[in-house]
Protein backbone atom coordinates (compact mmCIF):
# COMPACT_ATOMS: atom_id res chain seq x y z
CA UNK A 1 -3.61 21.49 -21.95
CA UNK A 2 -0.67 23.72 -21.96
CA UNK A 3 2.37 23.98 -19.17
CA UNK A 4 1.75 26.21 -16.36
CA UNK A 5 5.14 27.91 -14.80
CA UNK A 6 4.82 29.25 -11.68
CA UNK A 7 7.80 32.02 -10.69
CA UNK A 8 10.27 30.65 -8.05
CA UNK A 9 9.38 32.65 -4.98
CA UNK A 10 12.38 32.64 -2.26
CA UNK A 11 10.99 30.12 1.15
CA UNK A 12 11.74 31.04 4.48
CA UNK A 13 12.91 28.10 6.27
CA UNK A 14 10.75 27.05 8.85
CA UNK A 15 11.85 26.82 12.29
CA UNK A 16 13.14 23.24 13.37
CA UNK A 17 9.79 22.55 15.90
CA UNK A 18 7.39 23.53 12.73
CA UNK A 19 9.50 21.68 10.08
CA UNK A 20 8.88 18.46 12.49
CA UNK A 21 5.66 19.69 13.28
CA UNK A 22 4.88 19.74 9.68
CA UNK A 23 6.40 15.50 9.97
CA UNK A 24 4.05 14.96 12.33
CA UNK A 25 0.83 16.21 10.62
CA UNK A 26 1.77 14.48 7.48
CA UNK A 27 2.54 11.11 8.87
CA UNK A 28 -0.71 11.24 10.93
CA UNK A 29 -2.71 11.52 7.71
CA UNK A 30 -0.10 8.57 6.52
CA UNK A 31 -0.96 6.91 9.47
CA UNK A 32 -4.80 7.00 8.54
CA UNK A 33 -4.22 5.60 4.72
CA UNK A 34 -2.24 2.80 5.82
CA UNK A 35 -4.74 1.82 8.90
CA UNK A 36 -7.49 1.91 6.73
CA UNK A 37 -5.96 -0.57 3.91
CA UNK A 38 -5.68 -3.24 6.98
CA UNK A 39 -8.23 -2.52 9.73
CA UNK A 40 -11.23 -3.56 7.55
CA UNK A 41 -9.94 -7.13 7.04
CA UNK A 42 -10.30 -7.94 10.76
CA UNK A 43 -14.20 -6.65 10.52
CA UNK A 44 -14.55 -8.37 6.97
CA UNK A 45 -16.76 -11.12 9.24
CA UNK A 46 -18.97 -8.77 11.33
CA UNK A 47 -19.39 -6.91 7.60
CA UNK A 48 -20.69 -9.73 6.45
CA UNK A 49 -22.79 -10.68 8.82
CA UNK A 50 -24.40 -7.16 9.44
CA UNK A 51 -24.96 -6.56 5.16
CA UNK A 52 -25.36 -9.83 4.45
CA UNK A 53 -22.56 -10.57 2.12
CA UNK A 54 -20.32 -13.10 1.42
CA UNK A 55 -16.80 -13.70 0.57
CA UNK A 56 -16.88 -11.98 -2.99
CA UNK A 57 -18.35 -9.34 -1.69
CA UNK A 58 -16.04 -8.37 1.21
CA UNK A 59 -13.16 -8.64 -1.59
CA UNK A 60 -14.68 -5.63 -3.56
CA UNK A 61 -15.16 -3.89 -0.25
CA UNK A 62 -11.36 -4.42 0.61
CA UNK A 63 -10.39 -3.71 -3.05
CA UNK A 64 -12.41 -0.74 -3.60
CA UNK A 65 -10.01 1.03 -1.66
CA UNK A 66 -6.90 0.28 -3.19
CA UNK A 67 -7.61 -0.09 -6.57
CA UNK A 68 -8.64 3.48 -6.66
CA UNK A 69 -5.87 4.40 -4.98
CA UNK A 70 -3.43 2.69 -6.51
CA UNK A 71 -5.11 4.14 -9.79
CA UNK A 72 -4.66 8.10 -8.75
CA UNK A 73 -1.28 7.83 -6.79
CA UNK A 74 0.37 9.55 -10.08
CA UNK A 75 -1.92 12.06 -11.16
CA UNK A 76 -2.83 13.34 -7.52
CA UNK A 77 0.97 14.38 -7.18
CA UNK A 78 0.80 16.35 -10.18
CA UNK A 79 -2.21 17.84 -9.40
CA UNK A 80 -0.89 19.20 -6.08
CA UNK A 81 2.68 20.04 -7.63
CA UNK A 82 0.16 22.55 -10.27
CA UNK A 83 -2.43 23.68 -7.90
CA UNK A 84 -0.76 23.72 -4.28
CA UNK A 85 0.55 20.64 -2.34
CA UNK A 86 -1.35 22.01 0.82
CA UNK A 87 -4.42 22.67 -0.99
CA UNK A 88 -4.69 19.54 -2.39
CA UNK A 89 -3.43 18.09 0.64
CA UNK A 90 -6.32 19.52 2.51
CA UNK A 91 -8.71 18.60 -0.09
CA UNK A 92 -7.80 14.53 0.51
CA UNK A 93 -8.49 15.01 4.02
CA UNK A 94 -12.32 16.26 3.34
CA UNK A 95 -13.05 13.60 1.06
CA UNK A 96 -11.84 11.01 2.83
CA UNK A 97 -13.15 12.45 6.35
CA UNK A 98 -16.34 12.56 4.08
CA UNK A 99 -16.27 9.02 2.56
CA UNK A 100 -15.36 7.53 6.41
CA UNK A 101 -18.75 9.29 7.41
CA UNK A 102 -20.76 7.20 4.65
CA UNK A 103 -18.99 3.60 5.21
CA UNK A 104 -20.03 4.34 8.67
CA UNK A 105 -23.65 5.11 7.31
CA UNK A 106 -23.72 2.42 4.44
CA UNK A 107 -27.05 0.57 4.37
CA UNK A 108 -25.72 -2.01 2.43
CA UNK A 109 -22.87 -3.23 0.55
CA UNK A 110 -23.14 -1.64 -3.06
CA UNK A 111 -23.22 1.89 -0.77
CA UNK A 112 -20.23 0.57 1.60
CA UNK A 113 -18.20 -0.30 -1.97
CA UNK A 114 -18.81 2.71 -3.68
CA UNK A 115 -17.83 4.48 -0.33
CA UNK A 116 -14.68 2.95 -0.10
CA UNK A 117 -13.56 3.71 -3.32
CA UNK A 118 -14.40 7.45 -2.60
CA UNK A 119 -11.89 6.97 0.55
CA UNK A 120 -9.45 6.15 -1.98
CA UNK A 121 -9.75 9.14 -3.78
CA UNK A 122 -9.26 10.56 -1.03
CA UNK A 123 -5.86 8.75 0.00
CA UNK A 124 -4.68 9.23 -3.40
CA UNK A 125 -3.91 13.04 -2.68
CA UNK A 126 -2.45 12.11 0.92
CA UNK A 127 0.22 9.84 0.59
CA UNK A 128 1.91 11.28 -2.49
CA UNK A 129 1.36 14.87 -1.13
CA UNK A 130 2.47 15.00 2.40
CA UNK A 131 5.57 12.95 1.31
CA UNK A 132 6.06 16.07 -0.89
CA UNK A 133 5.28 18.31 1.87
CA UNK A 134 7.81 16.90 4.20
CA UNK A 135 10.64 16.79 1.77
CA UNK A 136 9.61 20.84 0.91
CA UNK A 137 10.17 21.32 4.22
CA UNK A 138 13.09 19.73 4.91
CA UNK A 139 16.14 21.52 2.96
CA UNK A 140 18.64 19.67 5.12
CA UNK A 141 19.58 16.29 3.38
CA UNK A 142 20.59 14.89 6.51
CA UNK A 143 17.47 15.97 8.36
CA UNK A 144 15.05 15.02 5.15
CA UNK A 145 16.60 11.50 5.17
CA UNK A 146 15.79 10.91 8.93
CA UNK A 147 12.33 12.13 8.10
CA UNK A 148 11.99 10.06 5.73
CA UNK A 149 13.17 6.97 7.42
CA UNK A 150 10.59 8.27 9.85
CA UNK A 151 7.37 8.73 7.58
CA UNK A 152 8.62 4.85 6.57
CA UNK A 153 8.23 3.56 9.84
CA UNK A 154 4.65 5.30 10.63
CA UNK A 155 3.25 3.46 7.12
CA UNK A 156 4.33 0.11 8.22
CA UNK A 157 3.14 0.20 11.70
CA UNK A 158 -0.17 1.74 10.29
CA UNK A 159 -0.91 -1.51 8.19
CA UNK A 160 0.55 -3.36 10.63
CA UNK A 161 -1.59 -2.03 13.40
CA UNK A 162 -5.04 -1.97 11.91
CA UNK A 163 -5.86 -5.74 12.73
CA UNK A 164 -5.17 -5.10 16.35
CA UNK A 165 -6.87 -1.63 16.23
CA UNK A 166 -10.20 -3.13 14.57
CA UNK A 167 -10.75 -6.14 17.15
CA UNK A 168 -10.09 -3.44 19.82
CA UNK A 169 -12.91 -1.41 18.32
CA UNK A 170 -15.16 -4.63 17.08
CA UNK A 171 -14.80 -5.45 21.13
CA UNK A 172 -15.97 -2.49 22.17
CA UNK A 173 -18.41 -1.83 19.84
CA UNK A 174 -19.36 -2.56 16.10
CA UNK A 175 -18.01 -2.92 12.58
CA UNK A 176 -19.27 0.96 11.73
CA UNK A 177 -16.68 2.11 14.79
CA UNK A 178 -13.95 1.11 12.08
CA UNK A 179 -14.79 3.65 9.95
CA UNK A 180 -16.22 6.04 12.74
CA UNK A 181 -12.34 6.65 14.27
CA UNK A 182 -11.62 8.38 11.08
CA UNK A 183 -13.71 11.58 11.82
CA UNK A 184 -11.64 13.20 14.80
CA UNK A 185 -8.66 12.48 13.42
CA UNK A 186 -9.24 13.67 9.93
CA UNK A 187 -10.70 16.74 11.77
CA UNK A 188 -7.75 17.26 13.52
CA UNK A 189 -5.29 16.78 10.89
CA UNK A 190 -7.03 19.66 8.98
CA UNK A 191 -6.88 22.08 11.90
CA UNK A 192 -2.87 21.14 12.16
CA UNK A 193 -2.55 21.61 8.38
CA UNK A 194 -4.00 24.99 8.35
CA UNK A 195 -1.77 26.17 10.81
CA UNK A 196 1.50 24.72 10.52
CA UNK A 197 2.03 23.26 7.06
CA UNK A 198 3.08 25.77 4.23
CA UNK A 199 1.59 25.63 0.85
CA UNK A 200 4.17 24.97 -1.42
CA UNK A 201 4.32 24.00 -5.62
CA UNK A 202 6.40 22.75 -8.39
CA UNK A 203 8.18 25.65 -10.23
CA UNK A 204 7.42 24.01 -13.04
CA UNK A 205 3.87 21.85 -13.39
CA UNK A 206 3.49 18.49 -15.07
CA UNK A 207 0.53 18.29 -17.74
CA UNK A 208 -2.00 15.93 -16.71
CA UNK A 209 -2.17 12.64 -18.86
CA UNK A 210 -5.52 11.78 -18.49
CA UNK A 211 -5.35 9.19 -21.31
CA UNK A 212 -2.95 7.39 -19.30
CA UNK A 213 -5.03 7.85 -16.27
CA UNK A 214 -8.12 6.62 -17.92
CA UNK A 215 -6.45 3.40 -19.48
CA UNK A 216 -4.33 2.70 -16.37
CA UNK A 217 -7.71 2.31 -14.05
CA UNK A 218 -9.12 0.38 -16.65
CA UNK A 219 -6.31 -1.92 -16.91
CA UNK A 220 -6.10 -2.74 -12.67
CA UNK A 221 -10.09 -2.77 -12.65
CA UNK A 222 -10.61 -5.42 -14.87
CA UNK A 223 -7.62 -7.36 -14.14
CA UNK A 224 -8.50 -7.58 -10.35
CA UNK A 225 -12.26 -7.85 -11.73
CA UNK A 226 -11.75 -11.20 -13.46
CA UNK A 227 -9.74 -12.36 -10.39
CA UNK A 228 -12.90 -11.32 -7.78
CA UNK A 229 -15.53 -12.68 -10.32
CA UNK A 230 -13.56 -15.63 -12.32
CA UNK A 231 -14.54 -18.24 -9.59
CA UNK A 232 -18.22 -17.64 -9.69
CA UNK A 233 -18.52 -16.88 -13.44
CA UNK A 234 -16.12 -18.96 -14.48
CA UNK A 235 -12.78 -18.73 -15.79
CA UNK A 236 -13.69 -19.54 -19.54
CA UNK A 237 -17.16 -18.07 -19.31
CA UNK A 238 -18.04 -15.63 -22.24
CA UNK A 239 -17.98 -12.71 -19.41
CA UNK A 240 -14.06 -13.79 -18.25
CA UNK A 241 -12.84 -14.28 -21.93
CA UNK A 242 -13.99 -10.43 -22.24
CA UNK A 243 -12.45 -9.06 -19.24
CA UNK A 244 -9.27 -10.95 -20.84
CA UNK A 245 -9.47 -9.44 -23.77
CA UNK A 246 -10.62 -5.82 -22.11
CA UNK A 247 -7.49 -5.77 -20.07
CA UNK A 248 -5.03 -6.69 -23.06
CA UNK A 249 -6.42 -3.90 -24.92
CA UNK A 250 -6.71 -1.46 -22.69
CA UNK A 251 -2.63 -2.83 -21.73
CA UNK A 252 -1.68 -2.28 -25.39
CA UNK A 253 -3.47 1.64 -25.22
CA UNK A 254 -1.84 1.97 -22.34
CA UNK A 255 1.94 1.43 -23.41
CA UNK A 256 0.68 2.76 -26.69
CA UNK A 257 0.06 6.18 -25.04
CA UNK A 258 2.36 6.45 -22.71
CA UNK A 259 5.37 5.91 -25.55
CA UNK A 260 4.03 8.92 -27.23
CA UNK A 261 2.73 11.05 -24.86
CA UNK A 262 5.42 14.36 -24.37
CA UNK A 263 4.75 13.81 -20.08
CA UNK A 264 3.49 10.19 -19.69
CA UNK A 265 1.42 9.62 -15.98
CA UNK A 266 4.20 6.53 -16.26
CA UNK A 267 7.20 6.75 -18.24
CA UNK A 268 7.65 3.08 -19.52
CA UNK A 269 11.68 4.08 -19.81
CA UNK A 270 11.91 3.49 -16.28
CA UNK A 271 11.59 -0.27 -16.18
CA UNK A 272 14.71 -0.50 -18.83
CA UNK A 273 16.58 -0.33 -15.31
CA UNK A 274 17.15 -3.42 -13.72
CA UNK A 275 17.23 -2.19 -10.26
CA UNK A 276 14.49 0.01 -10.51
CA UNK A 277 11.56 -3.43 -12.81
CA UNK A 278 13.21 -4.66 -9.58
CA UNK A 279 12.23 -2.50 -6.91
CA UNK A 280 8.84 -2.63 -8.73
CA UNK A 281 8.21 -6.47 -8.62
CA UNK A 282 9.22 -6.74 -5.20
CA UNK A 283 6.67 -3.65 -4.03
CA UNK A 284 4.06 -5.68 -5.77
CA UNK A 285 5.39 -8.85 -4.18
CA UNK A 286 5.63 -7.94 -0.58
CA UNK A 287 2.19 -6.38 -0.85
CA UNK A 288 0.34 -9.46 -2.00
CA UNK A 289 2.06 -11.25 0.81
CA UNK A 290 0.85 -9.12 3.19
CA UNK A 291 -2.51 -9.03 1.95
CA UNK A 292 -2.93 -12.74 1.66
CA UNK A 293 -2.02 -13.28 4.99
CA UNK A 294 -4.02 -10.94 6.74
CA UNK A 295 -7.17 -11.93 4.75
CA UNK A 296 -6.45 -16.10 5.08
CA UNK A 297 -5.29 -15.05 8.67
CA UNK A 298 -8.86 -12.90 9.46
CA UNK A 299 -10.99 -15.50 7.69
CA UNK A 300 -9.06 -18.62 9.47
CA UNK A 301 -8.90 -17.33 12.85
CA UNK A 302 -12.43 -16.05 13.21
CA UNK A 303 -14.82 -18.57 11.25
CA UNK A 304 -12.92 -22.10 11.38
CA UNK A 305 -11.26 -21.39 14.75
CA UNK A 306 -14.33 -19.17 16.12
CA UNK A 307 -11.71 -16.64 17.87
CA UNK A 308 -13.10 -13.23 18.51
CA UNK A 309 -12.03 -10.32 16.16
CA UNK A 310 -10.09 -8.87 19.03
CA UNK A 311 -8.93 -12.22 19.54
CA UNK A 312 -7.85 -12.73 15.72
CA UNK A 313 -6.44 -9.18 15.89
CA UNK A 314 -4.10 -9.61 18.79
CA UNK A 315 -2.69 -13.09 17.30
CA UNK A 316 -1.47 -10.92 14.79
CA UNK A 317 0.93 -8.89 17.07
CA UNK A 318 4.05 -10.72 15.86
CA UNK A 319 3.78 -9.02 12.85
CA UNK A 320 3.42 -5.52 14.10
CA UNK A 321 6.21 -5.70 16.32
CA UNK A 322 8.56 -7.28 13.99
CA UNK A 323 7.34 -4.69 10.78
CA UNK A 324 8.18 -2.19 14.05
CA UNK A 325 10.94 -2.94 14.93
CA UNK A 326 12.93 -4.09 11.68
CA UNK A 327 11.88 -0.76 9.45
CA UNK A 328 14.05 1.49 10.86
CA UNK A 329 16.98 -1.38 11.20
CA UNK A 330 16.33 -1.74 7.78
CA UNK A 331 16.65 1.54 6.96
CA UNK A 332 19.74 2.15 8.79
CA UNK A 333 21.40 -1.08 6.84
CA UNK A 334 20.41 0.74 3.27
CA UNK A 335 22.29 3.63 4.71
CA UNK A 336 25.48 1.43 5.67
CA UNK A 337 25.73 -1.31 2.94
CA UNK A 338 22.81 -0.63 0.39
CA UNK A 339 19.60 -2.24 -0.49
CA UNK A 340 20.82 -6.03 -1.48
CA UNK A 341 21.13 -7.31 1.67
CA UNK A 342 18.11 -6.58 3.81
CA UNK A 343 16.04 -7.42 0.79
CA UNK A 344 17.65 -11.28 1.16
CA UNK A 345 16.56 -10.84 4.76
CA UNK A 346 13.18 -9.92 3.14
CA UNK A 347 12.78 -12.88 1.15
CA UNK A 348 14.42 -15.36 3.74
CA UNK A 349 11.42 -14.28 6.65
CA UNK A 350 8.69 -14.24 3.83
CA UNK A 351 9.50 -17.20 2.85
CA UNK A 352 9.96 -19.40 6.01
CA UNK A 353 6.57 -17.37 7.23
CA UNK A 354 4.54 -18.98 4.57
CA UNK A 355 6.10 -21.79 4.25
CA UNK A 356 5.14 -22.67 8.06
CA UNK A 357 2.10 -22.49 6.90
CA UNK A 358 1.60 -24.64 3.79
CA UNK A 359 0.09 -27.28 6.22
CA UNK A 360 -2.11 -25.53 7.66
CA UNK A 361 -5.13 -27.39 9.32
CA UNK A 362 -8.34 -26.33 11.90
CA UNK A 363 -6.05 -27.12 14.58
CA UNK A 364 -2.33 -26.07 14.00
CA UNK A 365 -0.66 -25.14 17.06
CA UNK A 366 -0.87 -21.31 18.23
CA UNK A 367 2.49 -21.04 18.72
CA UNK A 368 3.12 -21.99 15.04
CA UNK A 369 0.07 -19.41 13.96
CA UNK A 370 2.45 -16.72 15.95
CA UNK A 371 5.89 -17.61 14.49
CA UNK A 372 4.17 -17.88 11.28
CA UNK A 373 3.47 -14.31 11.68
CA UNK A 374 6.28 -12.89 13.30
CA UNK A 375 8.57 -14.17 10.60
CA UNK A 376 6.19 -12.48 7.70
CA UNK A 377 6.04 -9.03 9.94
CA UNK A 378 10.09 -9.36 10.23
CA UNK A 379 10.23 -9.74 6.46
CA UNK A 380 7.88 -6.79 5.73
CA UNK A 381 9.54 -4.85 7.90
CA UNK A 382 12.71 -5.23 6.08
CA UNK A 383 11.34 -4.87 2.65
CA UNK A 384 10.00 -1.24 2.12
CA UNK A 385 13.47 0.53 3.08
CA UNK A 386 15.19 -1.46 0.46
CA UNK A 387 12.79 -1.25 -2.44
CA UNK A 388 12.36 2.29 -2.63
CA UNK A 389 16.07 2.59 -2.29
CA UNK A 390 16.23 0.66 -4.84
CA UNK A 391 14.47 2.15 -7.30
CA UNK A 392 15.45 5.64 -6.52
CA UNK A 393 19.28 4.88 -6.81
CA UNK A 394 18.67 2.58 -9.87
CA UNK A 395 17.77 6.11 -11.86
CA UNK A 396 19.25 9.67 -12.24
CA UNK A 397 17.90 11.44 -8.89
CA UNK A 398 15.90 14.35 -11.28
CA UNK A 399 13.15 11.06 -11.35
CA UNK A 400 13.33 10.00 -8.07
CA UNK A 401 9.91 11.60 -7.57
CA UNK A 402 8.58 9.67 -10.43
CA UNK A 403 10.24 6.14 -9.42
CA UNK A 404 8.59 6.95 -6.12
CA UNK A 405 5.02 7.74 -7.22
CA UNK A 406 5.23 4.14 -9.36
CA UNK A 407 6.65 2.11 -6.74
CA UNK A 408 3.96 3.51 -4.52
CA UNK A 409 1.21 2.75 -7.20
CA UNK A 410 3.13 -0.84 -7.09
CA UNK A 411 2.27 -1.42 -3.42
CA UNK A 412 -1.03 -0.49 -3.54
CA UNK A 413 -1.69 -3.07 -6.78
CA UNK A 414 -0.08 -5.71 -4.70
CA UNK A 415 -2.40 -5.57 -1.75
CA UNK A 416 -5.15 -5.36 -4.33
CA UNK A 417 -4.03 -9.06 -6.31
CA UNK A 418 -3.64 -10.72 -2.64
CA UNK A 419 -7.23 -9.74 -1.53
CA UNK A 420 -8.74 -10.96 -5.13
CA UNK A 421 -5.86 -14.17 -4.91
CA UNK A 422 -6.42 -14.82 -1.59
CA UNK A 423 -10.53 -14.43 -2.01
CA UNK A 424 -10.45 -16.53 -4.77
CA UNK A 425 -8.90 -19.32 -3.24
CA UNK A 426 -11.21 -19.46 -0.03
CA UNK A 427 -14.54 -18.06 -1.68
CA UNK A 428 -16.76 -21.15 -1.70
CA UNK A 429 -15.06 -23.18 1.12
CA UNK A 430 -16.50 -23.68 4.47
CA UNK A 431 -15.50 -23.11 8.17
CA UNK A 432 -13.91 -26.58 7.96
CA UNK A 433 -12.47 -26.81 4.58
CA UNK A 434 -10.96 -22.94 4.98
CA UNK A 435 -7.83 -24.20 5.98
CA UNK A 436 -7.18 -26.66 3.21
CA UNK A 437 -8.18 -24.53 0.76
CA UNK A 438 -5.90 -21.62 2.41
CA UNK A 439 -2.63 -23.89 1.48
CA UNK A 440 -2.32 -22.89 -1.49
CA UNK A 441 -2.16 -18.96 -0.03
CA UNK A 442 0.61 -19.86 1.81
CA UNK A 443 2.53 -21.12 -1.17
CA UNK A 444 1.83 -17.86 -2.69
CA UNK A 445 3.46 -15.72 0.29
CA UNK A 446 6.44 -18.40 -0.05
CA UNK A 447 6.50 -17.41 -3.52
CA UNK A 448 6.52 -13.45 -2.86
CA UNK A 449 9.68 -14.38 -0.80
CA UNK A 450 11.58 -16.13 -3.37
CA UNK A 451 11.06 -13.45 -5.85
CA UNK A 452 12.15 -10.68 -2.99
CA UNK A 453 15.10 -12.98 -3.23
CA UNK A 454 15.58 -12.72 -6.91
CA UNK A 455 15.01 -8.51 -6.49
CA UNK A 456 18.18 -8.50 -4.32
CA UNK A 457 20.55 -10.29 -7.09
CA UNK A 458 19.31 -7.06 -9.13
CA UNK A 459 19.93 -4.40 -6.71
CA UNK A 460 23.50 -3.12 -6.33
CA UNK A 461 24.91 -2.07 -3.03
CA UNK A 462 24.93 1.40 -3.00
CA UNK A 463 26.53 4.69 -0.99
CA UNK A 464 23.61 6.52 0.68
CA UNK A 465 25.11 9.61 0.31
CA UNK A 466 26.60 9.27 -3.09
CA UNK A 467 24.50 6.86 -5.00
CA UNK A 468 27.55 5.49 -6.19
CA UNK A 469 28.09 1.83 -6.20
CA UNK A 470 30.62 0.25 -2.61
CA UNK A 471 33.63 -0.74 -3.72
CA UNK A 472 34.39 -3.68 -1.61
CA UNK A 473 38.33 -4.61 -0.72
CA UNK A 474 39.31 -7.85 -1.84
C-alpha cells in the first residue's frame, strides 16, 4: 500500500463560538464512549437475569467493548488522518448509534456480545478522532491546552457517571434503556457534526499496518480469553496451555513485525523511554483499578447486600465527585510543577481506597463502602492528567500523537484485565461468599496504587510550556 500525500490547503480559522462549538460536539461523543465502558456494569445483574447468564458471561459482555476498542484505537486515527477526520468521525457515530440499537434488541447474550463489540468499533474512530478534531481546530496553544484539559475532564466524569446514570435508568425502566439513551444523542451529535465541525486531514497519511493490527487483537483476545475462561476450563487444561502458547506467539509476531515494519501501528522504540513504559503501566494500572472496583462494587452491593441498582449506583457518588473535581486540579498541578507529584497523590488515594477494603465482609459499614470510594475516585481523578503528560513530554513532541494513541490503547486494556481479574475472582462464589472472595480484588486496586507510585519516581517534573525539565533552587 503506497503513501498518499494530500496538498496542504491554507484553513480559515474558525470563529471562537464554532472552534468551542466544535469542543463541545466532540466531547459529547467522548462523553458517550466513556459512559458506555461503565454504565453496563451497574445493569450486569438485571442482564443476567433477563438472558439468563452468569458471571462469565457478563465479563465477555463488558469486555467485548473494550477489547475491540482498545484493539482499533491506532489504526482508526490513521484511517481518519488518510480519509478525513470528520468523515470518519461521522462514520463512528453510525455504527455505534447502530450497534446501541441491537444491544437494545439482543435476544440473547451471544447477540448482546457480538453487539458490543460492534459498539467498539464504533468508539474506536471517536475518541482518537475528535481529540484530533479539537486540536485541528484549535491553533492557539494556550486555547488547545484548556481544551484539552477540558475534553479530560468530560472522559472521567463519563466513566465516572455511568453507574449513577444506569440505576437511574434501571429505576425507571429496564436494562435495554442502557443502551436505548444512546440513539438521540448519537443522532444529535451527527446533526452538530455536519454543521459545525470541519473536515480536516494529515498532509501526509500513515500506511496502514494491518499485520500489526491483526496480531495486536489477537494478542489482547486471547490473553483476556484465558483470564474469562481459565476458571471454568481450568488453568492447566489442554484449552488454557493453548491460549498460552497462542498469545506468546502471536506476542513474538507482534514485536517481530512491528521492528521491521517502515510505519509500525506501535513503534516498540517508544517504551526505551522511561517516562513514557511509565506513563504506559500506570494507564493500564489505574484502569484495572477502576474496573475492579466498579465490577466487585456492582456485584457486592446488589446480590450480597440486595441494594437496588439505583441504590448501588448512587453509593458510588464519591467517586464521581472526587474523579470531578480532582481532574482539572490535577491538570492545573501538571501545568505548575509537572506530572510526579499528582501521580504520588494517585497512588496514595488508590491505595488507601483498596486497602479499606481488603476486609471486606456482607456487612461492612456504609460509611466505609463510601470512603472506600471516594478515596479511589480522588485517585483516578488525579491520574489521567499526569500520565498522558507523562508520556507526551517523555518523547520529542513530532510523536506526541503516537504516545497518545498507545497510552489510550493502554487504558482501554486496563479496564479490560480488571473485568476478566475481577470476574475471575468472584465467578463461582455466592451472594454470601462474594465478599470474601472479593478480598483479594481489593489487594489488586492496592496494588495498582503502589505501582502509580513507582510511575512517579520515573516521571520528571516538567515545564508545561517548554517541556524542559524545573530546575529547582537549592
Amino acid at each position: 500500500m503506497t503513501t498518499t500525500t494530500h496538498p496542504v490547503r491554507p484553513v480559515p480559522v474558525p470563529s471562537a463560538r464554532r472552534r468551542w462549538t466544535v469542543l463541545a460536539v466532540c466531547c459529547l461523543s467522548m462523553f458517550l464512549v466513556g459512559l458506555d465502558t461503565t454504565i453496563v456494569n451497574v445493569g450486569l445483574p438485571a442482564i443476567g437475569r433477563g438472558l439468563d447468564v452468569g458471571t462469565r458471561g457478563l465479563e465477555w459482555i463488558v469486555d467485548a467493548y473494550t477489547l475491540v476498542l482498545a484493539s482499533l484505537l491506532i489504526s482508526s486515527g490513521a484511517l481518519a488522518d488518510r480519509f478525513g477526520r470528520r468523515r470518519v468521525f461521522q462514520c463512528g457515530l453510525a455504527v455505534f448509534g447502530t450497534a446501541s440499537l441491537l444491544c437494545a434488541l439482543a435476544p440473547s447474550a451471544g447477540v448482546l456480545v457480538a453487539a458490543r463489540a460492534l459498539q467498539g468499533v464504533g468508539a474506536s474512530m471517536l475518541s482518537p478522532v475528535a481529540l484530533a478534531i479539537v486540536v485541528n481546530a484549535m491553533p492557539d496553544p494556550r486555547e488547545r491546552a484548556q481544551a484539552i484539559g477540558i475534553w479530560a475532564s468530560v472522559f472521567g466524569l463519563s466513566l465516572a457517571a455511568g453507574p449513577v446514570t444506569g440505576g437511574a435508568l434501571l429505576a425507571a425502566l429496564d436494562w435495554r434503556a442502557l443502551f436505548w439513551i444512546n440513539a438521540p444523542v448519537i443522532a444529535a451529535a451527527l446533526l452538530l457534526s455536519a454543521v459545525f465541525v470541519p473536515e480536516s486531514r494529515a498532509p501526509r497519511a500513515r500506511r496502514l499496518d494491518l499485520p500489526g493490527q491483526v496480531l495486536l487483537t489477537v494478542v489482547l483476545a486471547v490473553t483476556v480469553g484465558v483470564l474469562i475462561e481459565g476458571p471454568r476450563i481450568g488453568w492447566t487444561s489442554p484449552a488454557a496451555l493453548a491460549g498460552y502458547a497462542c498469545a506468546a506467539v502471536a506476542t513474538a509476531g507482534f514485536v517481530w513485525v512491528e521492528s521491521r515494519w517502515r510505519e509500525p501501528l506501535m513503534d516498540l522504540r517508544l517504551f526505551g523511554s522511561p517516562a513514557f513504559s511509565g506513563a504506559v503501566v500506570g494507564a493500564v494500572s489505574v484502569f484495572v483499578a477502576l474496573s475492579t472496583t466498579l465490577l466487585l462494587s456492582t456485584l457486592y452491593l446488589q446480590q450480597t447486600r440486595q441494594w437496588t441498582p439505583l441504590a448501588a449506583g448512587v453509593a458510588t457518588l464519591p467517586l464521581a465527585v472526587g474523579a470531578t473535581i480532582c481532574a482539572p486540579w490535577s491538570g492545573r498541578m501538571v501545568g505548575r510543577t509537572g506530572p510526579r507529584l499528582p501521580l504520588l497523590l494517585a497512588g496514595g488515594f488508590l491505595m488507601a481506597g483498596g486497602l479499606c477494603l481488603v476486609g471486606l465482609t456482607p456487612h461492612t459499614d456504609v460509611l466505609v463502602l463510601l470512603a472506600a470510594y471516594a478515596l479511589i475516585g480522588i485517585g483516578f481523578g488525579f491520574a489521567n492528567a499526569p500520565i498522558t503528560n507523562a508520556a507526551v513530554n517523555g518523547l520529542p513532541p513530532a510523536r506526541a500523537g503516537v504516545a497518545g494513541a498507545i497510552t489510550s490503547t493502554a487504558r482501554q486494556l486496563g479496564s479490560a484485565l480488571g473485568i476478566a481479574l475481577a470476574g475471575g475472582l468472584v465467578t463461582a462464589a455466592g451472594p454470601a461468599a462474594l465478599a470474601h472472595a472479593s478480598r483479594p480484588g481489593w489487594i489488586l486496586v492496592a496494588t495498582c496504587g503502589v505501582l502509580l507510585l513507582l510511575v512517579a519516581r520515573v516521571s520528571r517534573p516538567k515545564d508545561a510550556a517548554t517541556g524542559r525539565a524545573f530546575h529547582r533552587p537549592r
